[in-house]
C-alpha atoms as a PDB file:
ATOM      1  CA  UNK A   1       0.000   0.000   0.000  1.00  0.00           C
ATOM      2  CA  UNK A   2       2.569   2.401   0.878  1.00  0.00           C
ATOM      3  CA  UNK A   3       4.720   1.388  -2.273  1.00  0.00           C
ATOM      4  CA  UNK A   4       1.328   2.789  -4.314  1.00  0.00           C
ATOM      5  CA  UNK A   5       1.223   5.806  -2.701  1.00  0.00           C
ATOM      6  CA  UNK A   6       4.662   6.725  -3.550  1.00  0.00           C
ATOM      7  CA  UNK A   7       4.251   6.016  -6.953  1.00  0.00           C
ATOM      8  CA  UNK A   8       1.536   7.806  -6.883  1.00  0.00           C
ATOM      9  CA  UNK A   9       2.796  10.913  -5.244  1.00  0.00           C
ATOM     10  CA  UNK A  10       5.681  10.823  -7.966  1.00  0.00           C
ATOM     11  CA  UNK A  11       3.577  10.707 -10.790  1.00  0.00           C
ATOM     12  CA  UNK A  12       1.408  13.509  -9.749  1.00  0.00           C
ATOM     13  CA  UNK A  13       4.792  15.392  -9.192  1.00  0.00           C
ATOM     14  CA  UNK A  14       5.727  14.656 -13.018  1.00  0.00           C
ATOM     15  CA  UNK A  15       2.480  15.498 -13.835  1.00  0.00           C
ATOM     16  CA  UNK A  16       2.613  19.014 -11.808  1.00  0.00           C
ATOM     17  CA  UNK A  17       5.983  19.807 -13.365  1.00  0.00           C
ATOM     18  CA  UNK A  18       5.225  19.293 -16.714  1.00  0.00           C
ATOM     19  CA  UNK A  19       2.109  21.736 -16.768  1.00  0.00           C
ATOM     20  CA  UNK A  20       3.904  23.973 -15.457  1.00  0.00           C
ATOM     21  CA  UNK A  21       6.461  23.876 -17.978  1.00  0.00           C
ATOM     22  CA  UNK A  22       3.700  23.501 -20.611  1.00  0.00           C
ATOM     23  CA  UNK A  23       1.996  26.907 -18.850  1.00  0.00           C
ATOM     24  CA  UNK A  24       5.328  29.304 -19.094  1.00  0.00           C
ATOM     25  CA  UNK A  25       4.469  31.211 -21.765  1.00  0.00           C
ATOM     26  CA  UNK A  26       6.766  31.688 -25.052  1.00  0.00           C
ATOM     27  CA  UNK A  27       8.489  35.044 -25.272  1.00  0.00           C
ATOM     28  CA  UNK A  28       7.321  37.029 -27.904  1.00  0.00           C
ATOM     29  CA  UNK A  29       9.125  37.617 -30.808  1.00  0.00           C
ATOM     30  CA  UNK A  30       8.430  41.624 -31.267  1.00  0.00           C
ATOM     31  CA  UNK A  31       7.644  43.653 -28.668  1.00  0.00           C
ATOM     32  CA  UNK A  32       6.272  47.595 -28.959  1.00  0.00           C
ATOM     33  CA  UNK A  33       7.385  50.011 -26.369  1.00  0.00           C
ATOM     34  CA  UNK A  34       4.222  51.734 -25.661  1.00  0.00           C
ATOM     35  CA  UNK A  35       4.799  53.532 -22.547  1.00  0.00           C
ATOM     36  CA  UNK A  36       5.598  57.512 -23.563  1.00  0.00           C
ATOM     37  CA  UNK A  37       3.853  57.612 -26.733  1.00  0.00           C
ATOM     38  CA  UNK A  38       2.312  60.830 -25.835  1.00  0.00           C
ATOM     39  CA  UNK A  39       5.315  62.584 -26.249  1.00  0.00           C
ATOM     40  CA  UNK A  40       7.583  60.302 -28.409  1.00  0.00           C
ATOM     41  CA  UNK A  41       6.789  57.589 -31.325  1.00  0.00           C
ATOM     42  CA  UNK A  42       6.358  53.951 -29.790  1.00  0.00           C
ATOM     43  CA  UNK A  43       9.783  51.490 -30.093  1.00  0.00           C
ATOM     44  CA  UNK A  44       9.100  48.429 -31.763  1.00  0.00           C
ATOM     45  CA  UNK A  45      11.606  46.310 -29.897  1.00  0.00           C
ATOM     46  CA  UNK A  46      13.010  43.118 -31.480  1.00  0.00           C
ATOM     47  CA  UNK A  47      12.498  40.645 -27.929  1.00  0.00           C
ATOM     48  CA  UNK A  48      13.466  37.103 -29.936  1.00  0.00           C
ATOM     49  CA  UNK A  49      16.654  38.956 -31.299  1.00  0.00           C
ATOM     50  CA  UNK A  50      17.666  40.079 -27.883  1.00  0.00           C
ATOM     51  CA  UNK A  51      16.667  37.379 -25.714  1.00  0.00           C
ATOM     52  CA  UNK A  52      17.347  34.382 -27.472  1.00  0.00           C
ATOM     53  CA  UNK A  53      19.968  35.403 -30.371  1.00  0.00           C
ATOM     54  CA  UNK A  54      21.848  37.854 -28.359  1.00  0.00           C
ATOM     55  CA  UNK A  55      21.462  35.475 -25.342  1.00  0.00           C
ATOM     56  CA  UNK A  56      20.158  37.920 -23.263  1.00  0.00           C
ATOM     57  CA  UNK A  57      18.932  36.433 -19.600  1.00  0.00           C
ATOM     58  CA  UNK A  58      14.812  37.301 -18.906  1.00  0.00           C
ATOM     59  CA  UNK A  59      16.278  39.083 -15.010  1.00  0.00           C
ATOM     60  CA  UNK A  60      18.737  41.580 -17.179  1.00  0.00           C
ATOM     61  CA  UNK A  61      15.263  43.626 -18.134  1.00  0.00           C
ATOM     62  CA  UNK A  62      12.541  41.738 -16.069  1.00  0.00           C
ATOM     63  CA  UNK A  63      13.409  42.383 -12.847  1.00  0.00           C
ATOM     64  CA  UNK A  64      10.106  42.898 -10.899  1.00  0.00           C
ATOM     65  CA  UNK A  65      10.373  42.826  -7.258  1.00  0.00           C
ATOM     66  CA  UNK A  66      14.375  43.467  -7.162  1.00  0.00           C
ATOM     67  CA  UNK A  67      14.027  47.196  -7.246  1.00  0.00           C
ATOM     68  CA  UNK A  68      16.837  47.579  -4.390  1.00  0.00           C
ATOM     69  CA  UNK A  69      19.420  45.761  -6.396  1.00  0.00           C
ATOM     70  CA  UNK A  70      17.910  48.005 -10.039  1.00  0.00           C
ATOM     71  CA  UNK A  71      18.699  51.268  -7.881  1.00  0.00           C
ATOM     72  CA  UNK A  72      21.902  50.305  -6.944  1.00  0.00           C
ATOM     73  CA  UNK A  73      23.026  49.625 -11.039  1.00  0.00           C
ATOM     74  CA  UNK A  74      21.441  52.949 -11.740  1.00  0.00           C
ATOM     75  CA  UNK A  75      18.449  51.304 -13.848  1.00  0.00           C
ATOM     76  CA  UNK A  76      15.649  53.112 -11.882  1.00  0.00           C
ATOM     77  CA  UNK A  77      17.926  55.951 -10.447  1.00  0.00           C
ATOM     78  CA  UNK A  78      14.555  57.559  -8.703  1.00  0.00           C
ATOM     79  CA  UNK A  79      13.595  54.143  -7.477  1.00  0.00           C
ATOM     80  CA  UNK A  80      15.832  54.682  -4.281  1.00  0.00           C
ATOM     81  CA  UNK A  81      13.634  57.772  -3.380  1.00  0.00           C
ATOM     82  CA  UNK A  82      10.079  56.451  -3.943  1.00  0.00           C
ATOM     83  CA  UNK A  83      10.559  57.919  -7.423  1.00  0.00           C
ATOM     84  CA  UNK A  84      10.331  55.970 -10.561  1.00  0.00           C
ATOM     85  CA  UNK A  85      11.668  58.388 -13.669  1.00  0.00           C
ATOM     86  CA  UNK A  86       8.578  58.680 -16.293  1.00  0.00           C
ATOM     87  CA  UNK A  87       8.248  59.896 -19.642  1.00  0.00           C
ATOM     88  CA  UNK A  88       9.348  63.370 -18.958  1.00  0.00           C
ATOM     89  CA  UNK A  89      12.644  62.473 -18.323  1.00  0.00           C
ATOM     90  CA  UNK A  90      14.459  61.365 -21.165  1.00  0.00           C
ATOM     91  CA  UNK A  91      17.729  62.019 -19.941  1.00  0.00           C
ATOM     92  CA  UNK A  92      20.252  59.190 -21.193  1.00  0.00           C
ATOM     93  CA  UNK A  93      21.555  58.603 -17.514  1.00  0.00           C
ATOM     94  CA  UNK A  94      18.023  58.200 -16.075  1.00  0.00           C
ATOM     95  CA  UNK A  95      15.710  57.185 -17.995  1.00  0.00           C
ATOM     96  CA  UNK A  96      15.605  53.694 -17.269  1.00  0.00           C
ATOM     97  CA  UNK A  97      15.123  52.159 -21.390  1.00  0.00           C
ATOM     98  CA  UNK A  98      17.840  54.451 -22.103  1.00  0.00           C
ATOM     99  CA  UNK A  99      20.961  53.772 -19.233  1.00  0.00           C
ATOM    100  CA  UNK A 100      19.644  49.472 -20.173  1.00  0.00           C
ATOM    101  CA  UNK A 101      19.624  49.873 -23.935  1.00  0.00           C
ATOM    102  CA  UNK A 102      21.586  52.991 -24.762  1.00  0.00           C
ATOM    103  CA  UNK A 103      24.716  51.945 -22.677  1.00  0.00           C
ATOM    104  CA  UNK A 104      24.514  48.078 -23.652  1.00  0.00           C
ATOM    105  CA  UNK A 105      24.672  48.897 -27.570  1.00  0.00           C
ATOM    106  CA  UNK A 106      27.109  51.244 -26.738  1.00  0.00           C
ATOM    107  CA  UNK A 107      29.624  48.684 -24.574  1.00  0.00           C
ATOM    108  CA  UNK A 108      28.493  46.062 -27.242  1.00  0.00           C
ATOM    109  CA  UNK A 109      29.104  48.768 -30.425  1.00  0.00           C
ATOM    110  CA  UNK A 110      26.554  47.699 -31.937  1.00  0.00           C
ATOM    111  CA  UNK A 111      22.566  48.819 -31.923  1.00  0.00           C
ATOM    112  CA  UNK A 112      21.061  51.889 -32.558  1.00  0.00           C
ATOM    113  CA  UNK A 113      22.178  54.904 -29.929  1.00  0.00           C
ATOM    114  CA  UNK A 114      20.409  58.015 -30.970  1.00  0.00           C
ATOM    115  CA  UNK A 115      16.533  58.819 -30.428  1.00  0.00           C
ATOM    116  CA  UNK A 116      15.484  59.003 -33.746  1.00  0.00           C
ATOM    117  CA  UNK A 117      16.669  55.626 -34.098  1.00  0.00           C
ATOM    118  CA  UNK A 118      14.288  54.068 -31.876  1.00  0.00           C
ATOM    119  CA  UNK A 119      11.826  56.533 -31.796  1.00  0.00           C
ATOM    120  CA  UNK A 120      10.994  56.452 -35.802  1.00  0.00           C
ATOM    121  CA  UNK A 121       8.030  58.926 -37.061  1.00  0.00           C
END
């Protein structure tokens, strides 16, 4: 009896662990940057490009609930102070799309690095 209930309890494990491998959903492959379009043109953002051909980890961007640790790298300079930097600041050194993407295409040479680049009419 107890030799069934271990099998048991290890199949409903496998079972477990394989919907919730089947329920992580896919990145997508384009993704458009939405969030100050009342003051500048959206960015369509190539994800797939960056996060599986440049071999990008998910955490380098998606980093929810770590806001400490984004201060401290100067992501979310404002974060620190309650603050999160919006749309009206589009200064390169805290805005937090532009000190990620700005500063990695620069240290990679490679990417675009000026506005109009991104933000296409």
């Amino acid at each position: 009896m107890r030799k069934h209930l271990i099998v048991w309890l290890v199949a409903l494990g496998m079972i477990a662990g394989a919907s919730a491998i089947a329920a992580k959903k896919a990145a997508p492959k384009d993704v458009t940057i939405k969030a100050c379009q009342k003051t500048k043109p959206p960015v369509a953002f190539p994800h797939e490009a960056h996060a599986k051909k440049g071999k990008i980890a998910c955490k380098t961007c998606h980093h929810k609930g770590d806001e400490k640790a984004c201060s401290s790298a100067g992501c979310h300079a404002g974060k620190a102070e309650g603050k999160r930097p919006g749309c009206a600041e589009t200064s390169m050194t805290k805005n937090p799309y532009h000190v990620q993407c700005v500063n990695c295409h620069k240290k990679e040479n490679k990417g675009p690095k000026a506005c109009a680049q991104c933000h296409k009419k």
